[in-house]
N, C-alpha and C. Protein backbone atom coordinates (compact mmCIF):
# COMPACT_ATOMS: atom_id res chain seq x y z
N UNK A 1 55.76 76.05 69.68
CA UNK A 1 56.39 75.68 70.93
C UNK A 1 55.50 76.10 72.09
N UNK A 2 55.55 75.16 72.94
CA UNK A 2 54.42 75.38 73.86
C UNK A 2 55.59 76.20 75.10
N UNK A 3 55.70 77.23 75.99
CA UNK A 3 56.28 78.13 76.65
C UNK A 3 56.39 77.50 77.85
N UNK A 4 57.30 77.56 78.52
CA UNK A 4 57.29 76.73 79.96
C UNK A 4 58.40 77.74 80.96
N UNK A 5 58.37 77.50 81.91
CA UNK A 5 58.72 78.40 83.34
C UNK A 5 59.69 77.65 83.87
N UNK A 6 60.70 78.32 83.72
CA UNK A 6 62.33 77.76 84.54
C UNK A 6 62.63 78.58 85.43
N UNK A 7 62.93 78.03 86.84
CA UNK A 7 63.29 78.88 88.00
C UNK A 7 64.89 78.20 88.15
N UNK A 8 65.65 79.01 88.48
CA UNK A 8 67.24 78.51 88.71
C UNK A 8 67.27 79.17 89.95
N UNK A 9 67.48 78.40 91.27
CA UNK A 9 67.58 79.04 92.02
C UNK A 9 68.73 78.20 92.92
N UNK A 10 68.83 78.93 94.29
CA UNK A 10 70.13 78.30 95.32
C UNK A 10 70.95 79.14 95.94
N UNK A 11 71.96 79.30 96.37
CA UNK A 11 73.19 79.73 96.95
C UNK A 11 74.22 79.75 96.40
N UNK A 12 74.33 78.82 95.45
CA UNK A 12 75.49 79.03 94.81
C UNK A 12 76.05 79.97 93.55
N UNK A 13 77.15 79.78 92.96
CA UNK A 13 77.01 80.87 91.32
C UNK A 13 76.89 79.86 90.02
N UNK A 14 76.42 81.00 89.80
CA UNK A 14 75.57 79.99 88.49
C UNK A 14 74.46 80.31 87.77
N UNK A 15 73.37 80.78 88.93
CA UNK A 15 72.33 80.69 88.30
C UNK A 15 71.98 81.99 86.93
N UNK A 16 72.84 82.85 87.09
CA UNK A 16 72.57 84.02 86.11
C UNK A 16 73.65 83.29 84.85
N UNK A 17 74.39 82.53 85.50
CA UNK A 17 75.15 81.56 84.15
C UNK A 17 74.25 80.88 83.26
N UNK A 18 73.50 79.81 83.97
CA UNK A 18 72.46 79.40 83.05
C UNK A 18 71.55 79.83 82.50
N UNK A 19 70.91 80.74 82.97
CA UNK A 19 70.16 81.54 82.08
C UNK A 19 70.82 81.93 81.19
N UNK A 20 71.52 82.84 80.74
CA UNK A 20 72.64 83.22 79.69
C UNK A 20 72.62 81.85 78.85
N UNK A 21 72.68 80.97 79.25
CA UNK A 21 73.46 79.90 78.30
C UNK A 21 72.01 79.11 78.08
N UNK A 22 70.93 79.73 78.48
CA UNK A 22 69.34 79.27 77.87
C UNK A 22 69.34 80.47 76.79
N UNK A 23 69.52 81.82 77.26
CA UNK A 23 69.39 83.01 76.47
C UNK A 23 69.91 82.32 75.26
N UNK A 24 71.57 82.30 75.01
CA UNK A 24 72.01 82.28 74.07
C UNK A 24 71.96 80.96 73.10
N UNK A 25 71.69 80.43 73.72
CA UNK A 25 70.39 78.91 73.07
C UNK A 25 69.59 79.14 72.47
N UNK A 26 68.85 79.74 72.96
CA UNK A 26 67.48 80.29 72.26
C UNK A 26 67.71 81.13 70.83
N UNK A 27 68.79 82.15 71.19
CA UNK A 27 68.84 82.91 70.33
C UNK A 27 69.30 82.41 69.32
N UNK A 28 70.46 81.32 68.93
CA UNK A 28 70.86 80.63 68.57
C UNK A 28 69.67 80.11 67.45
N UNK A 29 68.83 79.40 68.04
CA UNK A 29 67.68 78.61 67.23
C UNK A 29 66.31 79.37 66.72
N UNK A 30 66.70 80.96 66.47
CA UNK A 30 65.95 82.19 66.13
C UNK A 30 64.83 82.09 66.62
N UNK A 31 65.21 82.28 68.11
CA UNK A 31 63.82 82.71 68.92
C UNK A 31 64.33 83.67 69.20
N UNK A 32 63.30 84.77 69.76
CA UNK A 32 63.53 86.42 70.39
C UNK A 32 63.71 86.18 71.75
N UNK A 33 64.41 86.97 72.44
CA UNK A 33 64.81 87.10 73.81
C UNK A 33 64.80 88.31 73.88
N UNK A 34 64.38 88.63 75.62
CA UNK A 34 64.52 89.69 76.05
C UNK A 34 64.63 89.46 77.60
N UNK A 35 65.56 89.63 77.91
CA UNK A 35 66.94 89.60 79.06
C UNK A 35 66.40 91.52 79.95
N UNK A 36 66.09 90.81 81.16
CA UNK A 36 66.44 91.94 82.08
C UNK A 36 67.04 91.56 83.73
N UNK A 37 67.73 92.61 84.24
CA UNK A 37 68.15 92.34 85.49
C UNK A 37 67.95 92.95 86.66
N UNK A 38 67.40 92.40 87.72
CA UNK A 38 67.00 93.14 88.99
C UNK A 38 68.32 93.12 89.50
N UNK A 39 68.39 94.23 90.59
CA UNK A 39 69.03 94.24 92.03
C UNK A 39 70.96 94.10 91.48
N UNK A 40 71.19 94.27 89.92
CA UNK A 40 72.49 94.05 89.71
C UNK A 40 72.58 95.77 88.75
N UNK A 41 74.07 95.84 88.71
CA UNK A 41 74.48 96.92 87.92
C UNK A 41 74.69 96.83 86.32
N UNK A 42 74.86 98.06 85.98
CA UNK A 42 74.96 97.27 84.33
C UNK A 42 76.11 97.07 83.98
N UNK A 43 77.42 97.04 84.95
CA UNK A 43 78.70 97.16 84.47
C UNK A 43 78.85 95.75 84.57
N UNK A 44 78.78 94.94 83.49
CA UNK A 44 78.90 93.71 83.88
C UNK A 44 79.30 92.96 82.35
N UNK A 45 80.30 91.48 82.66
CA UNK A 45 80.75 91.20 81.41
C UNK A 45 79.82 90.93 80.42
N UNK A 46 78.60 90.11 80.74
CA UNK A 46 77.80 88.97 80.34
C UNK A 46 76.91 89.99 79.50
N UNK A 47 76.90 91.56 79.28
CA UNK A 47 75.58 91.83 79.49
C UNK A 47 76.68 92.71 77.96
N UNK A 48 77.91 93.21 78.01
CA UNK A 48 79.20 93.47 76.58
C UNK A 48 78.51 91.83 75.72
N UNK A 49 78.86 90.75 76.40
CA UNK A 49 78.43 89.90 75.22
C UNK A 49 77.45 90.04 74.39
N UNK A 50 76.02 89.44 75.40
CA UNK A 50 75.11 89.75 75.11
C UNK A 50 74.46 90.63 74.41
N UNK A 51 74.56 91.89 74.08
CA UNK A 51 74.76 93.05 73.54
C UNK A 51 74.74 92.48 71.56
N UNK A 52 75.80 91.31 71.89
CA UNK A 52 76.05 91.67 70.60
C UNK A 52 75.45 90.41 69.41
N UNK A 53 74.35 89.60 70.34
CA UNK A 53 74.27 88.33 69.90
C UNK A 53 72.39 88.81 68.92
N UNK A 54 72.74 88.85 68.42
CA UNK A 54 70.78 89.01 67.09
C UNK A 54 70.16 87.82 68.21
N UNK A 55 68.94 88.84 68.16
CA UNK A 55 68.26 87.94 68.63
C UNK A 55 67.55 88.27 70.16
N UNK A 56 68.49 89.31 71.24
CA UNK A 56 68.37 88.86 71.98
C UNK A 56 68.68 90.55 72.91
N UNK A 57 67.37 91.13 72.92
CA UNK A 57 67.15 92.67 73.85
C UNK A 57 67.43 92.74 75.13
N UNK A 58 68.35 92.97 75.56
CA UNK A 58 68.82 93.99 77.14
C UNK A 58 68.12 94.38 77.22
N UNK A 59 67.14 94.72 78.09
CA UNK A 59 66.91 96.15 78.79
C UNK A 59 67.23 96.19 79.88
N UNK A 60 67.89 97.78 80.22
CA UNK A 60 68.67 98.17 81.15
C UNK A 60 68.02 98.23 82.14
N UNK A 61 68.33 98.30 83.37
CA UNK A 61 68.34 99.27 84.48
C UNK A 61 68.67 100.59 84.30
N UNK A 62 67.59 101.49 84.34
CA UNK A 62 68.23 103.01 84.50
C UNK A 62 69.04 103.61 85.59
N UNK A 63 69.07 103.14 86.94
CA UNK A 63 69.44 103.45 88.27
C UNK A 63 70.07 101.88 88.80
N UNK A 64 70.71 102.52 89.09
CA UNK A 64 71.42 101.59 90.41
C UNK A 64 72.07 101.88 91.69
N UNK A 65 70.87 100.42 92.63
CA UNK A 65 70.44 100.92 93.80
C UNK A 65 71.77 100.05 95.11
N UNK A 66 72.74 99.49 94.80
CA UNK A 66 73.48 98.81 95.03
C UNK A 66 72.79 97.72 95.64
N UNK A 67 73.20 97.09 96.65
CA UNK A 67 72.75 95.89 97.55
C UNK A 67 71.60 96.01 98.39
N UNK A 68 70.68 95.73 98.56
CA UNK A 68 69.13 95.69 99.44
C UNK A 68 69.58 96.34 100.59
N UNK A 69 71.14 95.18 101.52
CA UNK A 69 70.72 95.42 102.53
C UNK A 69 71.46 96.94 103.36
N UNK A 70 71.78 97.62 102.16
CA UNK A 70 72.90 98.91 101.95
C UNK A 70 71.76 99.88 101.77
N UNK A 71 70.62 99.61 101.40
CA UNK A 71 69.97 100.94 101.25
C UNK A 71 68.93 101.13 102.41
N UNK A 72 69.06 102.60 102.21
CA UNK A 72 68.07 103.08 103.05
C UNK A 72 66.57 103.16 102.87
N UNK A 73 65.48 103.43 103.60
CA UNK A 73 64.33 103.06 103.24
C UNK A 73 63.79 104.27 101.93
N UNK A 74 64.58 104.85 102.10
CA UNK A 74 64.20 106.09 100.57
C UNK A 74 64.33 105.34 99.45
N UNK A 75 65.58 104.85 99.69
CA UNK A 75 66.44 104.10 98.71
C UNK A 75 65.80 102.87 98.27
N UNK A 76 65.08 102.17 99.09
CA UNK A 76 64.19 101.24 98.69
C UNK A 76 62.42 101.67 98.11
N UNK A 77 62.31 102.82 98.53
CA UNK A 77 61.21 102.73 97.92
C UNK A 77 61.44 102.97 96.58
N UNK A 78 62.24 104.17 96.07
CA UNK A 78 62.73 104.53 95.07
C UNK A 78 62.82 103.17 94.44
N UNK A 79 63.60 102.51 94.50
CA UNK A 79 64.12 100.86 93.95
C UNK A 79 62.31 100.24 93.49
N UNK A 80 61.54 100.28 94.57
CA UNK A 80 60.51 99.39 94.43
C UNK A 80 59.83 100.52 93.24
N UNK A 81 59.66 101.20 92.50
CA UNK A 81 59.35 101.98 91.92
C UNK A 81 59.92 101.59 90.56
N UNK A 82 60.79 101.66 90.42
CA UNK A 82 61.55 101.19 89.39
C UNK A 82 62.43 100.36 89.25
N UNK A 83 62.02 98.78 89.62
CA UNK A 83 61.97 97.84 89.67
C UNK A 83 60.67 97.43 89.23
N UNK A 84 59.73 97.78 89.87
CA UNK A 84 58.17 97.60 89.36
C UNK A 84 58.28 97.59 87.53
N UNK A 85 58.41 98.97 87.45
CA UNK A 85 58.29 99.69 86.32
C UNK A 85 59.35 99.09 85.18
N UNK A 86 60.31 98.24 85.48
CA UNK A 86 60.75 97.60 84.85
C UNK A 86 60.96 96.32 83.99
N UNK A 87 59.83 95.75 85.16
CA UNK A 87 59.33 94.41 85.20
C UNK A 87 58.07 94.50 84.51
N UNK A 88 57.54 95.82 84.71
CA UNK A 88 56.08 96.07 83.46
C UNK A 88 56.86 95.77 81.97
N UNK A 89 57.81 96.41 82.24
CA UNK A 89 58.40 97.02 80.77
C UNK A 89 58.42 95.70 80.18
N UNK A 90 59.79 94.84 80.92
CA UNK A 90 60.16 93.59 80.08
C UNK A 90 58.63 92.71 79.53
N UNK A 91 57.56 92.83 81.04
CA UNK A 91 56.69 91.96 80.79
C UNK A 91 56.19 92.00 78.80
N UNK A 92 55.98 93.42 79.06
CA UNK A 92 54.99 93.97 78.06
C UNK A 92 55.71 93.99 76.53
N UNK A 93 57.06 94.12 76.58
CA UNK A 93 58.38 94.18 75.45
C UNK A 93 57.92 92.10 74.93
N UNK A 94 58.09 91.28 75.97
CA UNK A 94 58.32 89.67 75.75
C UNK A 94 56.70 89.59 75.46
N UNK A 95 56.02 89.86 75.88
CA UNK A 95 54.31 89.52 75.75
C UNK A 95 53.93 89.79 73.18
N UNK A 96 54.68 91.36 73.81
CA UNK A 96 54.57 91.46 72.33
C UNK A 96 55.62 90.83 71.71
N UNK A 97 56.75 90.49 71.55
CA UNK A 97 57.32 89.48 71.18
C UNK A 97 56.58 88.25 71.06
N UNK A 98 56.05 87.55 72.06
CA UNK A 98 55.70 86.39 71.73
C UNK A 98 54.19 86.38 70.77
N UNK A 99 53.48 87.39 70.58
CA UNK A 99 52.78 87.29 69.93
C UNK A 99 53.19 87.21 68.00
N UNK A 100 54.53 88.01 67.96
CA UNK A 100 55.29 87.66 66.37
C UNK A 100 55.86 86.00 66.33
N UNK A 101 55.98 85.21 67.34
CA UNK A 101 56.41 84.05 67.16
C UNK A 101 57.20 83.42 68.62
N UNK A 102 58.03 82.83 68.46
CA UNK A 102 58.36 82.08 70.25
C UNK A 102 59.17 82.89 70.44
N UNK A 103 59.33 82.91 71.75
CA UNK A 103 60.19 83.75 72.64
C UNK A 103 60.47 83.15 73.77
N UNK A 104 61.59 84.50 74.44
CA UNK A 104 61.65 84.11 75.45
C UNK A 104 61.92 84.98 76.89
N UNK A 105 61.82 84.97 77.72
CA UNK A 105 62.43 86.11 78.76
C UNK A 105 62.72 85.75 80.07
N UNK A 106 63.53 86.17 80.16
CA UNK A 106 64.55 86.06 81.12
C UNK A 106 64.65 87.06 81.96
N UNK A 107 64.24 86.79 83.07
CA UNK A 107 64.15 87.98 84.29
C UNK A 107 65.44 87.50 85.78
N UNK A 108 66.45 87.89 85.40
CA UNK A 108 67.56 87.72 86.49
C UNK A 108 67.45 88.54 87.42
N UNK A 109 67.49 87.80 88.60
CA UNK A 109 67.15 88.43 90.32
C UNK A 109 65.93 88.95 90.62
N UNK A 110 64.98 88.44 89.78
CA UNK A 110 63.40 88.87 90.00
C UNK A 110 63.04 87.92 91.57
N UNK A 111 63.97 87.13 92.12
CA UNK A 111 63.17 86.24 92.85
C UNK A 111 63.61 86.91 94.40
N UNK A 112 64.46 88.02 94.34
CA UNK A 112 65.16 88.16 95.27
C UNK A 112 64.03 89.61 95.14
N UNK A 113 64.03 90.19 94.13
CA UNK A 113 63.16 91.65 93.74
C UNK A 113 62.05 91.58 94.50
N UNK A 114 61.47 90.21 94.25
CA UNK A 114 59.68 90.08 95.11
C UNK A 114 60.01 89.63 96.31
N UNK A 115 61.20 88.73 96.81
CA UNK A 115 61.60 88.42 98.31
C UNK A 115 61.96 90.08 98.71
N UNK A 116 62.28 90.78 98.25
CA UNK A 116 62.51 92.15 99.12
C UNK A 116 61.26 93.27 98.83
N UNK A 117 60.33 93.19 98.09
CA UNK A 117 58.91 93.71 97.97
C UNK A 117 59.24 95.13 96.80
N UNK A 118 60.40 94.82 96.20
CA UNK A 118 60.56 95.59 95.00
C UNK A 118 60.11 95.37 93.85
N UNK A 119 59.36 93.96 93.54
CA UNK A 119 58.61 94.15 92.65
C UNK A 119 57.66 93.11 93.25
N UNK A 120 55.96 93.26 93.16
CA UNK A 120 54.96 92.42 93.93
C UNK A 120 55.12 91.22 93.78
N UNK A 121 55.42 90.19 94.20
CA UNK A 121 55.22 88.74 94.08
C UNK A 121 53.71 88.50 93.45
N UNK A 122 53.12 88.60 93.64
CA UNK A 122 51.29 88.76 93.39
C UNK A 122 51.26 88.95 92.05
N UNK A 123 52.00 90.18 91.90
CA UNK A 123 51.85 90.42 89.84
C UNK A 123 52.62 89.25 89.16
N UNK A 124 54.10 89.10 89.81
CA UNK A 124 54.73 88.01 88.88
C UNK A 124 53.67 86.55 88.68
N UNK A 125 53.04 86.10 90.08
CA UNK A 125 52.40 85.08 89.63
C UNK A 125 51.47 85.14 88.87
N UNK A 126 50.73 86.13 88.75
CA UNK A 126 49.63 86.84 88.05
C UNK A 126 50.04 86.96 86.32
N UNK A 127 51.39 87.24 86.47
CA UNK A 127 51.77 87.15 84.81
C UNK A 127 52.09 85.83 84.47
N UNK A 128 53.08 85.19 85.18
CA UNK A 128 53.66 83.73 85.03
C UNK A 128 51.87 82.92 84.76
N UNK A 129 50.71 83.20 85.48
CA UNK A 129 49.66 82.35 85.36
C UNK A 129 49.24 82.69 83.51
N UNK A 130 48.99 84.17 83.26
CA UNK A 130 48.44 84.47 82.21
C UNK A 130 49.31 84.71 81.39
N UNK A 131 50.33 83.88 81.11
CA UNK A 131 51.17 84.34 80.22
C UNK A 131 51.12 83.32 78.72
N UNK A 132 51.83 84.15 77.57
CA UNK A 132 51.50 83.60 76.49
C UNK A 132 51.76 82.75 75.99
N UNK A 133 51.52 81.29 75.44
CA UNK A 133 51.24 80.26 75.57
C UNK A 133 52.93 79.93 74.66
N UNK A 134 53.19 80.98 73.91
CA UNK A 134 54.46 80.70 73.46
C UNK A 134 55.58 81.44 73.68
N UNK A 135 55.34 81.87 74.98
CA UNK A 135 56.19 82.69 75.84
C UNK A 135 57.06 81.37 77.24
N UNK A 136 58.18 81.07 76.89
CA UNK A 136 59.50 80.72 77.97
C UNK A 136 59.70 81.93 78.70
N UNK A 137 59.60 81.26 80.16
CA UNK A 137 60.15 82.21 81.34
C UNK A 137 61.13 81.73 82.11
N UNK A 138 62.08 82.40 82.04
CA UNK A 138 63.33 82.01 82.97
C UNK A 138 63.33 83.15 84.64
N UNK A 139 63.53 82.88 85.58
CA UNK A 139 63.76 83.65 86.34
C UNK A 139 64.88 82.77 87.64
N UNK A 140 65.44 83.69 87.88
CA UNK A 140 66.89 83.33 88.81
C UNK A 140 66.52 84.25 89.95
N UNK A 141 67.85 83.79 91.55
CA UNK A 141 67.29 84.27 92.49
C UNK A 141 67.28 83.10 93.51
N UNK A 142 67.43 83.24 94.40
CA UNK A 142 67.35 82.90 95.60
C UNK A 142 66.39 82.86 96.44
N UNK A 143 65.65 81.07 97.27
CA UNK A 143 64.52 81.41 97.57
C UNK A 143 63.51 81.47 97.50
N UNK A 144 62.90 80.83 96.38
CA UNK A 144 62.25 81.33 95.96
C UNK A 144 60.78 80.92 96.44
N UNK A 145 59.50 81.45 96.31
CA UNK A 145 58.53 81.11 97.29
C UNK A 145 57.81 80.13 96.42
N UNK A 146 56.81 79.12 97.57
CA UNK A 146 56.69 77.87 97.08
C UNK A 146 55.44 77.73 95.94
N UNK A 147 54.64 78.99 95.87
CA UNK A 147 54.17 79.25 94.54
C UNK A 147 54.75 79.74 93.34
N UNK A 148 55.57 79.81 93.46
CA UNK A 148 56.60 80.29 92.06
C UNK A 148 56.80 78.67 92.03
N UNK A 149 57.48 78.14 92.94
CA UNK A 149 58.09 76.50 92.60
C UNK A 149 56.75 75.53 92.17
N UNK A 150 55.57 75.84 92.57
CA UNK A 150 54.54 75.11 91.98
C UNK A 150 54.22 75.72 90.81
N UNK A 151 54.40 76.41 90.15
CA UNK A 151 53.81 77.09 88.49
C UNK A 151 55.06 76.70 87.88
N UNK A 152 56.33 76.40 88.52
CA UNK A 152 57.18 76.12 87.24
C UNK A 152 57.10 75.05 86.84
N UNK A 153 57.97 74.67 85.62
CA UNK A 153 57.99 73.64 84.96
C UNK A 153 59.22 73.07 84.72
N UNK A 154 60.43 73.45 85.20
CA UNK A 154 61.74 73.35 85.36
C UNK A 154 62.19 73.76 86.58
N UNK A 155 62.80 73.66 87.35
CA UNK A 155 63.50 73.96 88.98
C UNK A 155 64.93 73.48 88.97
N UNK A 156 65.77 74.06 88.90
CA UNK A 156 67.32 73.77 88.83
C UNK A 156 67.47 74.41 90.36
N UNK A 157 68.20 73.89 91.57
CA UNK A 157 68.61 74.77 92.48
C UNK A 157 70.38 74.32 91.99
N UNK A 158 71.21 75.58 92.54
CA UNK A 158 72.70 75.34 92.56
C UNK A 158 73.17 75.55 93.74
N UNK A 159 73.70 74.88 94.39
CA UNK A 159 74.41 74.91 95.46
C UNK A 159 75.62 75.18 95.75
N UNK A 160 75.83 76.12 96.78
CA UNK A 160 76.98 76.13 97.45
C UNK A 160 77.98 75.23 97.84
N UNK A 161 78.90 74.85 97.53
CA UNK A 161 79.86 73.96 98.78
C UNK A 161 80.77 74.80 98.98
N UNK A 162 81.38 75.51 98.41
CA UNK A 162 82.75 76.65 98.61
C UNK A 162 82.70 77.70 97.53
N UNK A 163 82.79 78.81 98.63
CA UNK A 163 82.93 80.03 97.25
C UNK A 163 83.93 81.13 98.15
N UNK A 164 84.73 81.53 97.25
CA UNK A 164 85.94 82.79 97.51
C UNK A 164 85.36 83.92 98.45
N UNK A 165 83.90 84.48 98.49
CA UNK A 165 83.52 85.34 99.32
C UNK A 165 83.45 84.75 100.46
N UNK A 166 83.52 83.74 101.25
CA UNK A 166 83.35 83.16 102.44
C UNK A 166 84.99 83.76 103.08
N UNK A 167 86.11 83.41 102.25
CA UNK A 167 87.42 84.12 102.65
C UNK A 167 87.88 85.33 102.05
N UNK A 168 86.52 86.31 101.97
CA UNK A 168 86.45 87.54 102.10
C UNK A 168 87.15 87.94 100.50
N UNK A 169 87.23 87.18 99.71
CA UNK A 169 87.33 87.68 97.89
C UNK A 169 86.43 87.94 97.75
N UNK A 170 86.39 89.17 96.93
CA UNK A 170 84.98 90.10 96.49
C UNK A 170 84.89 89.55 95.33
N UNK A 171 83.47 90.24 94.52
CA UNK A 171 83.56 89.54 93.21
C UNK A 171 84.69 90.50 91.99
N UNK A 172 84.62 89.23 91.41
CA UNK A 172 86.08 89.79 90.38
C UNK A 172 85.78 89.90 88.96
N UNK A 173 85.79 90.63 88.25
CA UNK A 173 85.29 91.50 86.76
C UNK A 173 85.99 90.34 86.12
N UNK A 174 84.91 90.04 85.20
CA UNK A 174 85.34 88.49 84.63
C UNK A 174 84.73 87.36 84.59
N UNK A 175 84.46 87.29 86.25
CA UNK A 175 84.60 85.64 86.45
C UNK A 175 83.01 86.16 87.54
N UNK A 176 83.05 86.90 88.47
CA UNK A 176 81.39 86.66 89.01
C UNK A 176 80.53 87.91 88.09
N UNK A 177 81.42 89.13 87.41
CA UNK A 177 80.13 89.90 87.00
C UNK A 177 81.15 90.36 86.03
């Protein structure tokens, strides 16, 4: 299988849906996955599923830094630190994966991670360029800059028309996380 680059991006919800439902596709048709998440917590439904499907590695977040625009600049450097260091990790976890056979990885809110300078934009393109020929990249996020949209090979945006946080519903355990 030749490896190709899916960006899901937009305003609307969804995009960490589809990935999941590429994840569990994949895994499905015994390819390896390895699933990580920027800028979110780990208390989350998708991640109890996931957990339990062969095939298909979490790696966590050790810290959680809540919302970008909630932290303080300590708080962000800290974040850009390990966020970095996380994004090495998955890189280097999916790189050796794809060298045992196809894979895949999935980096949720990486696009928002390099829009806020928590993890370099420069390296992601730098990996997305040299990456392994039977390595699938998924990444979600909002935004995303117009060299990421020229190296991919898939572009889904989802759009907004109405969502419950506009009339001040927070997200609800279940149904957004």
């Amino acid at each position: 299988m030749k490896g190709l680059i899916h960006v899901y991006c937009g305003d609307g919800k969804g995009k960490t849906s589809a990935a999941i439902g590429q994840a569990v596709r994949s895994a499905g048709a015994g390819l390896s996955v390895v699933f990580v998440r920027f800028l979110k917590n780990e208390d989350s439904g998708e991640l109890q599923s996931l957990s339990h499907i062969p095939g298909i590695l979490l790696i966590p977040c050790k810290e959680c830094f809540g919302f970008y625009w909630d932290m303080d600049e300590e708080q962000k450097k800290k974040a850009a630190e390990v966020y970095s260091a996380l994004f090495e990790e998955a890189w280097e976890v999916a790189e050796k994966q794809a060298r045992a056979g196809d894979s895949v990885l999935v980096m949720d809110e990486i696009i928002a991670a390099c829009r806020h300078g928590l993890v370099e934009k420069e390296k992601l393109l730098e990996k997305l360029q040299a990456k392994p020929e039977c390595l699938e990249v998924l990444v979600t996020g909002r935004d995303p800059e117009e060299e990421l949209l020229n190296l991919a090979d898939y572009v889904s945006e989802i759009k907004k028309i109405k969502h419950p946080f506009d009339k001040g519903i927070t997200a609800r355990k279940g149904i957004e996380y």
